[in-house]
Structures are given as structure tokens and as C-alpha cells.
C-alpha atoms as a PDB file:
ATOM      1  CA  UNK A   1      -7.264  15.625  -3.102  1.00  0.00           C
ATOM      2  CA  UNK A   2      -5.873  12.871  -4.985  1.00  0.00           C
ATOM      3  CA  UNK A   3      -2.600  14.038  -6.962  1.00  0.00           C
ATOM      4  CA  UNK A   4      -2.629  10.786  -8.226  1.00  0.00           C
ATOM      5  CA  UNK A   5      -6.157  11.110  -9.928  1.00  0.00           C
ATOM      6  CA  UNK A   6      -4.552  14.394 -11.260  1.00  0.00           C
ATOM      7  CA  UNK A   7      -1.333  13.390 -12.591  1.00  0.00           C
ATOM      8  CA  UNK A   8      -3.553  10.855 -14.514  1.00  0.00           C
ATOM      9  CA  UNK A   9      -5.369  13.403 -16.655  1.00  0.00           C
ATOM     10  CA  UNK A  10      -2.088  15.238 -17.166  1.00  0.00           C
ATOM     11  CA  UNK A  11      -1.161  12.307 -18.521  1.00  0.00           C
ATOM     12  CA  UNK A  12      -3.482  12.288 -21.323  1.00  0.00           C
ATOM     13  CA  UNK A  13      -3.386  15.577 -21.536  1.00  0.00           C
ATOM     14  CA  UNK A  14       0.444  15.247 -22.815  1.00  0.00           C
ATOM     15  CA  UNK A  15      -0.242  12.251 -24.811  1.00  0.00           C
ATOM     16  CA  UNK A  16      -2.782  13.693 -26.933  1.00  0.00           C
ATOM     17  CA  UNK A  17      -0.039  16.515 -27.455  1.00  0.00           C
ATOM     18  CA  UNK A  18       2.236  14.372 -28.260  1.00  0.00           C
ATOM     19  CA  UNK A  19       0.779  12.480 -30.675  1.00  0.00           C
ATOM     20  CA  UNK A  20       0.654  15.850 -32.709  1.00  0.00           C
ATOM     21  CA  UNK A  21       4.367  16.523 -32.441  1.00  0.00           C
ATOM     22  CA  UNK A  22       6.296  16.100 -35.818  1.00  0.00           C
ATOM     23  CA  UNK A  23       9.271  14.792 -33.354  1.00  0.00           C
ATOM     24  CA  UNK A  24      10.092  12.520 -30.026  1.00  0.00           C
ATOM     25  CA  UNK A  25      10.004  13.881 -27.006  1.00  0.00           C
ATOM     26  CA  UNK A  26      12.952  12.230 -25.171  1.00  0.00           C
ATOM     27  CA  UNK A  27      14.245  12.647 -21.881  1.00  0.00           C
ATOM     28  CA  UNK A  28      17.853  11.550 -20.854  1.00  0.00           C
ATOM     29  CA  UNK A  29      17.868  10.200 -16.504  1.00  0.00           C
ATOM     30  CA  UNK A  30      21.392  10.713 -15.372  1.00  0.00           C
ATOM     31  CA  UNK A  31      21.944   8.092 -12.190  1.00  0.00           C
ATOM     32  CA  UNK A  32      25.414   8.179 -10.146  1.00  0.00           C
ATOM     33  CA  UNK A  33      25.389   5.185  -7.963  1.00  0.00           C
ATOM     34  CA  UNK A  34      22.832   2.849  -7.294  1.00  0.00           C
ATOM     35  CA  UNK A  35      20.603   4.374  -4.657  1.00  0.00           C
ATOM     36  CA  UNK A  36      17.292   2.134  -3.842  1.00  0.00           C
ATOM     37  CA  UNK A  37      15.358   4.970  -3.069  1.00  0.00           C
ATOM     38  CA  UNK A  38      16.479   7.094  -6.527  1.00  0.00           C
ATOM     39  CA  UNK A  39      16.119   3.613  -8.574  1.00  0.00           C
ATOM     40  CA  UNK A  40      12.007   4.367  -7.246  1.00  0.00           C
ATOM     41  CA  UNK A  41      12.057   7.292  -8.478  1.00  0.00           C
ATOM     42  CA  UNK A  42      13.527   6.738 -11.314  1.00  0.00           C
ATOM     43  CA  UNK A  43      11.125   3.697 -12.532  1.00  0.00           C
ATOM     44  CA  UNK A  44       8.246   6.160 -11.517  1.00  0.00           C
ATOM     45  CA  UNK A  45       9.177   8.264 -14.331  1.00  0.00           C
ATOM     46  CA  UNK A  46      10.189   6.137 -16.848  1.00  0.00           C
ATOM     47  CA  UNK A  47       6.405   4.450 -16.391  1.00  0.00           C
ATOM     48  CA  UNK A  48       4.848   7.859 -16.638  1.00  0.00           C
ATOM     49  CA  UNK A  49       7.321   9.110 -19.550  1.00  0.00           C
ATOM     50  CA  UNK A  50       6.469   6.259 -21.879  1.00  0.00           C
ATOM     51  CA  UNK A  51       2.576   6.280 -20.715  1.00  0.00           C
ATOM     52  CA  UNK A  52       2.818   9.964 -22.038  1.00  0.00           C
ATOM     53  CA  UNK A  53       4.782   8.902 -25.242  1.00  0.00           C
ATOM     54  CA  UNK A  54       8.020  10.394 -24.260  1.00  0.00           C
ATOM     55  CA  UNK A  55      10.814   8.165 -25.105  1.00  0.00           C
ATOM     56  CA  UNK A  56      13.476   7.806 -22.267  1.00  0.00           C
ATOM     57  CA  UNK A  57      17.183   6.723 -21.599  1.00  0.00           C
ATOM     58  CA  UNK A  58      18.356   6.174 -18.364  1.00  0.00           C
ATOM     59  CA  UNK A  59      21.976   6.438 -17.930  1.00  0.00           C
ATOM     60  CA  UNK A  60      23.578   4.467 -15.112  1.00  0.00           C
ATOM     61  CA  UNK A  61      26.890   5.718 -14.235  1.00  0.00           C
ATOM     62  CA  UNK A  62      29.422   3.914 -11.409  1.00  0.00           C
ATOM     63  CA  UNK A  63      29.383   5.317  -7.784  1.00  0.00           C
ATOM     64  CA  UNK A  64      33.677   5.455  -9.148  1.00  0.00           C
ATOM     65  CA  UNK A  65      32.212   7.902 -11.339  1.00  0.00           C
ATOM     66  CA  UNK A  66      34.223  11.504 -11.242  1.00  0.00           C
ATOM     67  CA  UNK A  67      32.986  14.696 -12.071  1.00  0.00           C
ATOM     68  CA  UNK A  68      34.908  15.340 -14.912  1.00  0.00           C
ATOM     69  CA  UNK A  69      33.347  12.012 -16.540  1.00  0.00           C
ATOM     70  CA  UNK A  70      29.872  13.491 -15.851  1.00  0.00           C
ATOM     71  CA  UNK A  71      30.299  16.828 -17.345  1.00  0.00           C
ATOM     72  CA  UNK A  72      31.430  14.969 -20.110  1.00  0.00           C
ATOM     73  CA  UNK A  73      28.426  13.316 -20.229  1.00  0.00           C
ATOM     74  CA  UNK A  74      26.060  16.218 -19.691  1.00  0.00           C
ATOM     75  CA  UNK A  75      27.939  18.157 -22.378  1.00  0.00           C
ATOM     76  CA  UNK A  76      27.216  15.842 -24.817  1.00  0.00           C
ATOM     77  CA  UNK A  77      23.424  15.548 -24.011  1.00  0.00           C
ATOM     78  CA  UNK A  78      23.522  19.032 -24.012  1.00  0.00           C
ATOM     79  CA  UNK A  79      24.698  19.133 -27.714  1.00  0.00           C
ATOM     80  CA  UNK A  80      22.612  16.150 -28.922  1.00  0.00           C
ATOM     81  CA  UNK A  81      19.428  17.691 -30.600  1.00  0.00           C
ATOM     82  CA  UNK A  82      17.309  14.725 -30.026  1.00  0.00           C
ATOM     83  CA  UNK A  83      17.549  14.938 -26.398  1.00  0.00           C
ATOM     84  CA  UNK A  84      14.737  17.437 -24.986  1.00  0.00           C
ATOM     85  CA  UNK A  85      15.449  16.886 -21.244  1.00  0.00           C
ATOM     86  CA  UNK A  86      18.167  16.282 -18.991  1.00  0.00           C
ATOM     87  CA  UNK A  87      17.588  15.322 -15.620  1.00  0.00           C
ATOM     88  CA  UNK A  88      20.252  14.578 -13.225  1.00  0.00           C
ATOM     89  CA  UNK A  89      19.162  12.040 -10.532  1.00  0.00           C
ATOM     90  CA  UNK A  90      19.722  13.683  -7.079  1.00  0.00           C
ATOM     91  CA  UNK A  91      21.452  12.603  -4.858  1.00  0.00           C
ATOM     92  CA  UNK A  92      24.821  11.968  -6.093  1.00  0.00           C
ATOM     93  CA  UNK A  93      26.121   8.740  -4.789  1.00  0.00           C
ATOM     94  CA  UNK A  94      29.697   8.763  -5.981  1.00  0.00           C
ATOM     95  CA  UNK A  95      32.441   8.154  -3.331  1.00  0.00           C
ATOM     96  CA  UNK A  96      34.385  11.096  -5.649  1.00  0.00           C
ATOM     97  CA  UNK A  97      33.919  14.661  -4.720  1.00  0.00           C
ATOM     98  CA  UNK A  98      31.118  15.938  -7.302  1.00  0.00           C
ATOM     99  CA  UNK A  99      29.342  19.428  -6.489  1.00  0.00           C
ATOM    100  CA  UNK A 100      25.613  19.162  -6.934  1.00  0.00           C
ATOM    101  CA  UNK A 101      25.229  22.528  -7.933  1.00  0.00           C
ATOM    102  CA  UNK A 102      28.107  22.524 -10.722  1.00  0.00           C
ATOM    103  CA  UNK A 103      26.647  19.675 -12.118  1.00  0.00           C
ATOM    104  CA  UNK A 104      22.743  21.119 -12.259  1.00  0.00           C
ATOM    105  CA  UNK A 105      24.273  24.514 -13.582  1.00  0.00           C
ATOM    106  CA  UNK A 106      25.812  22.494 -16.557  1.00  0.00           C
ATOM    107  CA  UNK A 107      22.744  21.192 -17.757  1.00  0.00           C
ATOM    108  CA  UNK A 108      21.763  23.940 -20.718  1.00  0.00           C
ATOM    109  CA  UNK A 109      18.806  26.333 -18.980  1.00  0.00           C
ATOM    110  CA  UNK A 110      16.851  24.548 -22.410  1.00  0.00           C
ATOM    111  CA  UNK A 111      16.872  21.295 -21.408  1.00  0.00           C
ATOM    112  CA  UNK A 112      16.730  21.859 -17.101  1.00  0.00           C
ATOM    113  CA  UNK A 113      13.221  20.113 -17.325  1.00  0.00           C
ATOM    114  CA  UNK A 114      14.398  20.003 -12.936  1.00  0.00           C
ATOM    115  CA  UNK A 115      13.964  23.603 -13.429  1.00  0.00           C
ATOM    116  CA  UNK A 116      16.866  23.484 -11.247  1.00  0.00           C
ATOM    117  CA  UNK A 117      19.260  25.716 -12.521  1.00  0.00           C
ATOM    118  CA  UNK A 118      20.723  29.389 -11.635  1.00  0.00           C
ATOM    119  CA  UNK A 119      19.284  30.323 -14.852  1.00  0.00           C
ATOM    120  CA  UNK A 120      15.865  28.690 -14.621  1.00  0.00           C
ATOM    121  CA  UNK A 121      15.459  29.558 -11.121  1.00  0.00           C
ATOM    122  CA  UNK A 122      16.666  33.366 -11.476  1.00  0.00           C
ATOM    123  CA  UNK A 123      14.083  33.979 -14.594  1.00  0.00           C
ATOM    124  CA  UNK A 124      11.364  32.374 -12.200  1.00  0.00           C
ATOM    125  CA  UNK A 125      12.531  35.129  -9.457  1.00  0.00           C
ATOM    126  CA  UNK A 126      12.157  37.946 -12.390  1.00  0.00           C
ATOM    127  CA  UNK A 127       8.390  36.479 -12.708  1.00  0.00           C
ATOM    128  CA  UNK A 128       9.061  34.670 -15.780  1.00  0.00           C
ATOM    129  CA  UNK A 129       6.403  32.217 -15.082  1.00  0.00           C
ATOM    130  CA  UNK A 130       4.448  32.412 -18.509  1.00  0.00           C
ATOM    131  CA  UNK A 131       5.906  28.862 -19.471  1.00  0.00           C
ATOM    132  CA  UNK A 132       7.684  29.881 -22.576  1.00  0.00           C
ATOM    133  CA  UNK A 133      10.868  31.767 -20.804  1.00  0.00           C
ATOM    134  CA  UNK A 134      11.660  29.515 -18.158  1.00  0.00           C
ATOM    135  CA  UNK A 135      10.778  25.799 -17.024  1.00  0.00           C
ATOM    136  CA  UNK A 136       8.870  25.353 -13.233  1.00  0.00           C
ATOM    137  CA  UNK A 137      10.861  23.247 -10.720  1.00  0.00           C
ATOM    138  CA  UNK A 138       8.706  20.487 -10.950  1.00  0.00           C
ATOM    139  CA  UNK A 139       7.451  20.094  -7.128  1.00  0.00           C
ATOM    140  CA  UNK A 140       5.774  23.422  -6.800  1.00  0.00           C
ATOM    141  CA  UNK A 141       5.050  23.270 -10.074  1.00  0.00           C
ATOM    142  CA  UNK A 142       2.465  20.202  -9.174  1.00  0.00           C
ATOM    143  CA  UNK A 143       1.436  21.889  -6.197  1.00  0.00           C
ATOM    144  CA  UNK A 144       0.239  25.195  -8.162  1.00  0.00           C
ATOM    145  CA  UNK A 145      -1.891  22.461 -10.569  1.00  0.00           C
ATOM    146  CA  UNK A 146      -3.176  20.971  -6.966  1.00  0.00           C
ATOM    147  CA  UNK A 147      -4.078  24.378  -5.887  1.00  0.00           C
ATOM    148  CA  UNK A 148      -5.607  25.080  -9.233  1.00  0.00           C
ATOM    149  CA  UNK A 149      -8.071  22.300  -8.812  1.00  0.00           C
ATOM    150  CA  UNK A 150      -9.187  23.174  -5.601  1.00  0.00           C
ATOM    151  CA  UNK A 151     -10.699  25.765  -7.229  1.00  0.00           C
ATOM    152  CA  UNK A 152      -9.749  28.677  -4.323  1.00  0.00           C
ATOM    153  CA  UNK A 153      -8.758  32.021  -5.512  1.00  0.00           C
ATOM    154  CA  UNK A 154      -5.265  32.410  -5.432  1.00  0.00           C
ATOM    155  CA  UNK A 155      -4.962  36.359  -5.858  1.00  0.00           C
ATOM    156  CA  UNK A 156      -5.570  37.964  -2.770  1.00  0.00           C
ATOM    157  CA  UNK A 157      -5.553  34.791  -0.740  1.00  0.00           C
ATOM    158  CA  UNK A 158      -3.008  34.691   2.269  1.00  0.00           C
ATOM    159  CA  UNK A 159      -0.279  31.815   1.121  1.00  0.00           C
ATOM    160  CA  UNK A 160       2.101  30.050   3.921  1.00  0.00           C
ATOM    161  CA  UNK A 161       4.902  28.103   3.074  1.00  0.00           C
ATOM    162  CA  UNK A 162       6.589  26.201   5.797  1.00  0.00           C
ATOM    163  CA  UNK A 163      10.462  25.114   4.191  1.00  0.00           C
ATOM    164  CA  UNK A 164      12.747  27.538   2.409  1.00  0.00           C
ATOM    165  CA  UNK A 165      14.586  25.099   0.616  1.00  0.00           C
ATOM    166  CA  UNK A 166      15.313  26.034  -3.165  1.00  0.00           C
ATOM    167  CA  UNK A 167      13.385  22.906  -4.643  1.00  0.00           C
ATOM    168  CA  UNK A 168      10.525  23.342  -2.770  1.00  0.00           C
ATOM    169  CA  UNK A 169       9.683  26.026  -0.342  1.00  0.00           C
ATOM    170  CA  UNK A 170      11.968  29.332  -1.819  1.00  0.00           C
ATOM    171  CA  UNK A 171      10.095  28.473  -5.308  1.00  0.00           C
ATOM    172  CA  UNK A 172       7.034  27.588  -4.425  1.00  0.00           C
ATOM    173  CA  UNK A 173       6.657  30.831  -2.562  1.00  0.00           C
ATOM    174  CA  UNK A 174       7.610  32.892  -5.998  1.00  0.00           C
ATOM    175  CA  UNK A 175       4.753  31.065  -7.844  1.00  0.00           C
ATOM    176  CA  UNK A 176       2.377  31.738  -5.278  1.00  0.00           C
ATOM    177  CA  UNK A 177       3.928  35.348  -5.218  1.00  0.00           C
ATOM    178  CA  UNK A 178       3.618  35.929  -9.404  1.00  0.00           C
ATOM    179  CA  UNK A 179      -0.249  34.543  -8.655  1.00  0.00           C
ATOM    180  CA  UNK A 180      -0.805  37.412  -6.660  1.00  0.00           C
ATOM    181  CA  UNK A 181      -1.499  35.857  -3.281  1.00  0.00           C
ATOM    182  CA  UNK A 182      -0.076  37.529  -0.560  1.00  0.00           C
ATOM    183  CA  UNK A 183       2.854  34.817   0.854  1.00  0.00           C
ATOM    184  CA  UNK A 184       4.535  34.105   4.383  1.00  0.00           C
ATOM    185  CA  UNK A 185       7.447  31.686   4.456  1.00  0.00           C
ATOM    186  CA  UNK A 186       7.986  29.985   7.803  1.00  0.00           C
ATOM    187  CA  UNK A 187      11.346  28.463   8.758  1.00  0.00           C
ATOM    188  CA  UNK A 188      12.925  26.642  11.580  1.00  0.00           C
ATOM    189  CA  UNK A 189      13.779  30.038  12.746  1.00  0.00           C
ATOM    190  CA  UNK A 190      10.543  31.507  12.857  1.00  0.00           C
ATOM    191  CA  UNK A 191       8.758  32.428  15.533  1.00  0.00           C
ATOM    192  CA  UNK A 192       4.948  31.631  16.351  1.00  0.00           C
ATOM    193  CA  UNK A 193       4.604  29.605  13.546  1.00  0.00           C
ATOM    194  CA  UNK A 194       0.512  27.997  14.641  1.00  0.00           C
ATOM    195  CA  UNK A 195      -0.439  31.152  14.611  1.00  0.00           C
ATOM    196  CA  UNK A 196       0.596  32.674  11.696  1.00  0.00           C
ATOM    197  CA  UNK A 197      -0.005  29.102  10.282  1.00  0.00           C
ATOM    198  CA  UNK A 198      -3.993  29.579  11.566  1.00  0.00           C
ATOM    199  CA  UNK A 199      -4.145  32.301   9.158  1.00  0.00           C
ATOM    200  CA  UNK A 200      -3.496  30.897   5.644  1.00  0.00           C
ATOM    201  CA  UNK A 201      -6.279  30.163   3.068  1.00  0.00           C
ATOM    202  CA  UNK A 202      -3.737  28.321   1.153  1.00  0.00           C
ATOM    203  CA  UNK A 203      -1.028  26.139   2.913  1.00  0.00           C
ATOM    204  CA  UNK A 204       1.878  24.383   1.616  1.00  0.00           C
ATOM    205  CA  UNK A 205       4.410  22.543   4.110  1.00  0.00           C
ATOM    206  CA  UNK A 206       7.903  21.167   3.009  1.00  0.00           C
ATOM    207  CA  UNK A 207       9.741  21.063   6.092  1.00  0.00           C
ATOM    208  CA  UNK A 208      10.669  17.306   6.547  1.00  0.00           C
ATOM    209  CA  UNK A 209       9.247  16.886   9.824  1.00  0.00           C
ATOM    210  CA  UNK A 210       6.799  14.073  10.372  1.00  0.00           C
ATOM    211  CA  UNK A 211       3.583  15.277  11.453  1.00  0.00           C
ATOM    212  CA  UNK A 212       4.322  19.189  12.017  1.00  0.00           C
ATOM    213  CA  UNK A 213       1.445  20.814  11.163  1.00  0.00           C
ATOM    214  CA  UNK A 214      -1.086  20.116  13.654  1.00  0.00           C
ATOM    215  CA  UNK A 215      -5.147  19.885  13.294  1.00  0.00           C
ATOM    216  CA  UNK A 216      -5.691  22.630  15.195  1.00  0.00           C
ATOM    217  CA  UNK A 217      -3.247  25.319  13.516  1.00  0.00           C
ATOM    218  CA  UNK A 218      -5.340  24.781  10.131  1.00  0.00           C
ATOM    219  CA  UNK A 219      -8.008  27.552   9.521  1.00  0.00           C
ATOM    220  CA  UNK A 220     -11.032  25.642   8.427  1.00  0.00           C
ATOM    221  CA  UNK A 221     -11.721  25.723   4.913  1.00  0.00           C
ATOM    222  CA  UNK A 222      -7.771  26.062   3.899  1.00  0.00           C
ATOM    223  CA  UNK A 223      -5.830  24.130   1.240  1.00  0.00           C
ATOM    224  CA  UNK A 224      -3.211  22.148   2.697  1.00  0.00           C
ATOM    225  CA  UNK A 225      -0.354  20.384   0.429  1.00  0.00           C
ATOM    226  CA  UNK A 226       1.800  18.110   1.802  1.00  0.00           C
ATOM    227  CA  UNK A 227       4.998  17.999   0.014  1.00  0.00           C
ATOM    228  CA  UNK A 228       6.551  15.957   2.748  1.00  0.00           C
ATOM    229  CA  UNK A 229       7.800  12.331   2.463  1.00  0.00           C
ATOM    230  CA  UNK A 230       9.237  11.064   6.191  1.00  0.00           C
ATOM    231  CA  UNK A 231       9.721   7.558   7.003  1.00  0.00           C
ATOM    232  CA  UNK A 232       8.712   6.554  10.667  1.00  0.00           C
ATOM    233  CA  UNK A 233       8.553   2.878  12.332  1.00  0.00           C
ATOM    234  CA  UNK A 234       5.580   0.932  11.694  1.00  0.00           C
ATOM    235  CA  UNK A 235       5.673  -2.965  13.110  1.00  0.00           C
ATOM    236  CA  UNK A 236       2.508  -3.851  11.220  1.00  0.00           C
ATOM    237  CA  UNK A 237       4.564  -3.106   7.694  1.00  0.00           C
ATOM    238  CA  UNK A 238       7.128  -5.927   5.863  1.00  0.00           C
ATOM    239  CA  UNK A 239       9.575  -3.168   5.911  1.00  0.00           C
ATOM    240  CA  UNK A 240       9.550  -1.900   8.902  1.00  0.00           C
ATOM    241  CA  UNK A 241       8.380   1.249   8.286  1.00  0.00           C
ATOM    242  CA  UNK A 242       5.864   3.498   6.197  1.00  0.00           C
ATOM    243  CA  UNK A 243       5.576   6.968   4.557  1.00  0.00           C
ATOM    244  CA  UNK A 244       4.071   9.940   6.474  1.00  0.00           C
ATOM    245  CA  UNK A 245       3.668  13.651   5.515  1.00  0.00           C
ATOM    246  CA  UNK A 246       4.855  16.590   7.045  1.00  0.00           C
ATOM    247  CA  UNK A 247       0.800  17.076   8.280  1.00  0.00           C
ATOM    248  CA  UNK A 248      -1.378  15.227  10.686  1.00  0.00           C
ATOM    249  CA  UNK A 249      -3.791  13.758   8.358  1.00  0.00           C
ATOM    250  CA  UNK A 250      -6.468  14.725  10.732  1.00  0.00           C
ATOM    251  CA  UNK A 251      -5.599  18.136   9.260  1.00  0.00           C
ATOM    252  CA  UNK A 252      -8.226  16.700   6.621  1.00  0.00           C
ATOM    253  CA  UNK A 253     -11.072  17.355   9.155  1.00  0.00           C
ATOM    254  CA  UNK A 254     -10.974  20.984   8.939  1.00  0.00           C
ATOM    255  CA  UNK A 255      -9.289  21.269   5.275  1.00  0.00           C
ATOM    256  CA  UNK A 256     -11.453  22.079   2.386  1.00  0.00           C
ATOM    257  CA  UNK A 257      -8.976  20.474   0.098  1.00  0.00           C
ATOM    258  CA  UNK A 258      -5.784  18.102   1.774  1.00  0.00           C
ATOM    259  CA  UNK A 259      -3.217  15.972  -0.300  1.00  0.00           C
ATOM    260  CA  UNK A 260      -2.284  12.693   1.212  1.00  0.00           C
ATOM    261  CA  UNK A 261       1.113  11.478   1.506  1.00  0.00           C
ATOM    262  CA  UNK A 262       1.599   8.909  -0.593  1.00  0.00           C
ATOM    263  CA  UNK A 263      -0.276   9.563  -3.452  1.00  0.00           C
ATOM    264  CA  UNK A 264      -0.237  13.574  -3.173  1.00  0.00           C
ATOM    265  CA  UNK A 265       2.319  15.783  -4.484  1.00  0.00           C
ATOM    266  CA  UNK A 266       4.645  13.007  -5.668  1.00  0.00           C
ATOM    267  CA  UNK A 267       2.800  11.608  -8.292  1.00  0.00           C
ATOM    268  CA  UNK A 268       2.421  15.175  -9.138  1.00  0.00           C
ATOM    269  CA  UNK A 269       6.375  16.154  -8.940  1.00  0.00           C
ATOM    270  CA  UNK A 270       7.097  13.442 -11.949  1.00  0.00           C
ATOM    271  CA  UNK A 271       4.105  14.342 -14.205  1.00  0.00           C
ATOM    272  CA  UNK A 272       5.626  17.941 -14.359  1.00  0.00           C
ATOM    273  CA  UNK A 273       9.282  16.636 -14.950  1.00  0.00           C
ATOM    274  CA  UNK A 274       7.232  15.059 -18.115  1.00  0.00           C
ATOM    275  CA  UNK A 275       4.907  17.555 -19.253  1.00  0.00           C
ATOM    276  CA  UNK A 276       8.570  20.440 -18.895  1.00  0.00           C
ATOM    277  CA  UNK A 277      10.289  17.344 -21.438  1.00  0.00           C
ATOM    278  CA  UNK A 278       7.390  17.988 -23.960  1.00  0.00           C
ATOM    279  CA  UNK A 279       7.150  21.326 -23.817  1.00  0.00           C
ATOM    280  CA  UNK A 280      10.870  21.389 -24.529  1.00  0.00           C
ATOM    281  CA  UNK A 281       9.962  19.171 -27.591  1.00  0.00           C
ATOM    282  CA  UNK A 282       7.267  21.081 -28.605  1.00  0.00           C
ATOM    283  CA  UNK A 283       9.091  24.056 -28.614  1.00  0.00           C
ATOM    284  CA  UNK A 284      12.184  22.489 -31.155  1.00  0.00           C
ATOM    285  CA  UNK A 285       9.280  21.198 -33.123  1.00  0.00           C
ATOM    286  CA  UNK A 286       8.289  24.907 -33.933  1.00  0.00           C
ATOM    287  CA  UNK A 287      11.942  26.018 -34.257  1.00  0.00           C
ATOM    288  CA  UNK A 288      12.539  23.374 -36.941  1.00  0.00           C
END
């Protein structure tokens, strides 16, 4: 299952919306540092931003940076009323002390188009998923769409998450919870994890493990996502290297539905970070 085929139509989906706003969307990328991997990322969504119509700024703050100068910053985004989203670009690469978590907890619940914050992430633990009390972490957020298009029945199904982490797997498994499916989550200390793996109709793995999940511990017929991004040697590549999944991608011989890594969840990850930005937008629009 292509996510990138996906994100694509969510694309026009958001442009067409809008087009009928009376206001900007605009979404404000906070950078610390000059990470070659977030500077990717970054560029990914500030194609798929402006492709949407959302305007962006991307502000580029000194690896000198301290954390009082980016609270500073975040407080004022937080005030300005044209900004709809605030993203802060993780990881933090400052050589000052900066906690990750004070910093996401700054950003006003209203503007956490991450979905990252205690706030954001408690209401989605209270089952406020109806998308006008809270905004989705953006990750599982484009895995549930995934899922969606697969077209399997999500209530009653038996869900496994492999990862616990609280972007990904702790998340992900509330969604699939609030959707009525009935969820495992697997961990590295879990025991017997192929078999209880073997049982899933619905699969989601976001452990950081090249390869994990083996062929033979899918039930045929599942949906597998592959939130996974691993770099492992490659000889035949100019850098060196290239990007696996946390899945065999033999998995896809038994899968009904399997997302590819690249070109899977990822693609899928930013065009929920933009479709939380105009939702935010939408929603001062009506308050105006």
C-alpha cells in the first residue's frame, strides 16, 4: 500500500479546503541546530505545506541556542494569531541543556499540530479522538488513514503493536483502542512475541529494529504497517547505505495490505502534521 499515493489525495483533499478558508493556514518549523537528517524532514514538509496552500516559516535557531531563548520564541508563536501550528523540530541539537519535553509542553495544546503534548496526548487517552477536542500525533494518525484504506474492519479485529514509545506505539495503540479493536502491545520485554504476533488481523510495528518481523509470524491476510525507518550498509548505494523497515518485505507475500519503507508511513506522518495545521485554521476561521 502506497502511503505515498495516499498522502497525495490528502493533499488535495486539504487544498480544496483551503481554498475555502477566509484566512492562511500557516505553520511555524522550529529547528535547533543544523541536523542533515531533520533539514529532510523539514524540506519534506515545507513541499507538502505549500502544495496544500499552507503558508510556512521555518525558524533556524543556533546549536548555541539556550532554552530560555526558545521558550521565548515559542511564547511568542504561541501569542501570534496568525500562526496555526507550531512544530518543534525533534531532535534538539543544541550543545545547551534543553528538555524535550518542557519545550513540547510549552507549545499551546491549540497549536501542538505534533499532537505531542501532555495535554493533547492525555485528551487522546480520555478517547477524545473526534478531531475537534484534541489533535492526533501525526504518525499513528497516518497509519489509522492506511488502515482505513485497506478497507479491514477495525472493530472487533485483534490489533498488535510492536513499540511502546509515546510518538508511535503508546498512541497508536489508543486509536486502535477508541476504534474498538481489541489491542496487544509488544515490547522488548515481552515474551513470545511470533506468536502472539501470528495472531493479529491488523499489525503495526515501531520498534526500530531492521527486519524484526519475520514472514512467517504474519497471519495471512493481515495488515502490516511499517512505521520503521533503519539504516543498514548497502555497497551498491552512493551513500553507503539505504533505508529498511522494521519488516521483512517478504512479509508482503502473505499480507493482504503491507506499507513499504520508504514511501509508507512517512509520507503519511507529514501529510497529517499538515492537514492538524488546517484544521487549526479552520477552526479560528469559525471563531472569528
Amino acid at each position: 500500500m502506497s502511503g505515498r499515493q495516499v498522502s497525495e489525495e490528502i493533499q488535495q483533499q486539504l487544498k480544496a479546503k483551503v481554498d475555502k478558508l477566509q484566512l492562511k493556514p500557516r505553520l511555524t518549523i522550529i529547528q535547533v541546530g543544523d541536523r542533515e537528517d531533520s533539514n529532510v524532514y523539514i524540506r519534506m514538509k515545507i513541499k507538502f505545506a505549500e502544495a496544500s496552500g499552507v503558508e510556512t516559516e521555518r525558524l533556524r535557531l543556533p546549536n548555541t541556542v539556550t532554552e530560555k531563548e526558545v521558550i521565548d520564541h515559542i511564547d511568542r508563536l504561541n501569542k501570534d494569531n496568525t500562526v496555526h501550528g507550531i512544530l518543534v523540530q525533534l531532535p534538539l541539537d543544541s550543545v545547551n541543556p534543553i528538555s524535550t519535553d518542557k519545550i513540547t509542553n510549552l507549545v499551546s495544546p491549540d497549536k501542538d499540530v505534533d499532537g505531542l503534548s501532555d495535554v493533547n496526548a492525555g485528551k487522546l487517552l480520555h478517547g477524545q479522538v473526534d478531531g475537534r477536542s484534541c489533535y492526533l500525533p501525526c504518525t499513528p494518525n497516518g497509519c489509522m488513514a492506511l488502515i482505513a484504506k485497506s478497507g479491514v474492519k477495525v472493530e472487533g479485529a485483534r490489533a498488535v503493536v510492536i513499540g511502546r514509545s509515546k510518538i508511535v506505539g503508546s498512541p497508536m495503540a489508543q486509536m486502535l483502542i477508541w476504534a474498538n479493536a481489541t489491542v496487544t502491545v509488544l515490547h522488548s520485554r515481552s515474551q513470545n512475541i511470533p506468536d502472539i504476533v501470528r495472531e493479529a488481523d491488523i499489525l503495526v510495528v515501531a520498534i526500530g529494529r531492521a527486519g524484526f518481523v519475520k514472514k512467517d509470524w504474519v497471519k495471512p491476510g493481515a495488515v502490516v504497517i511499517d512505521c520503521g525507518i533503519n539504516a543498514i550498509p548497502d555497497a551498491t548505494k552512493k551513500s553507503g547505505q539505504r533505508l529498511v523497515g522494521d519488516v521483512d518485505p517478504a512479509v508482503a507475500d502473505v499480507a493482504a495490505f503491507y506499507t513499504p519503507v520508504p514511501g509508507g508511513v512517512g509520507p503519511m506522518t507529514v501529510a497529517m502534521l499538515i492537514s492538524n495545521t488546517v484544521d487549526s485554521a479552520e477552526r479560528k476561521s469559525k471563531s472569528n
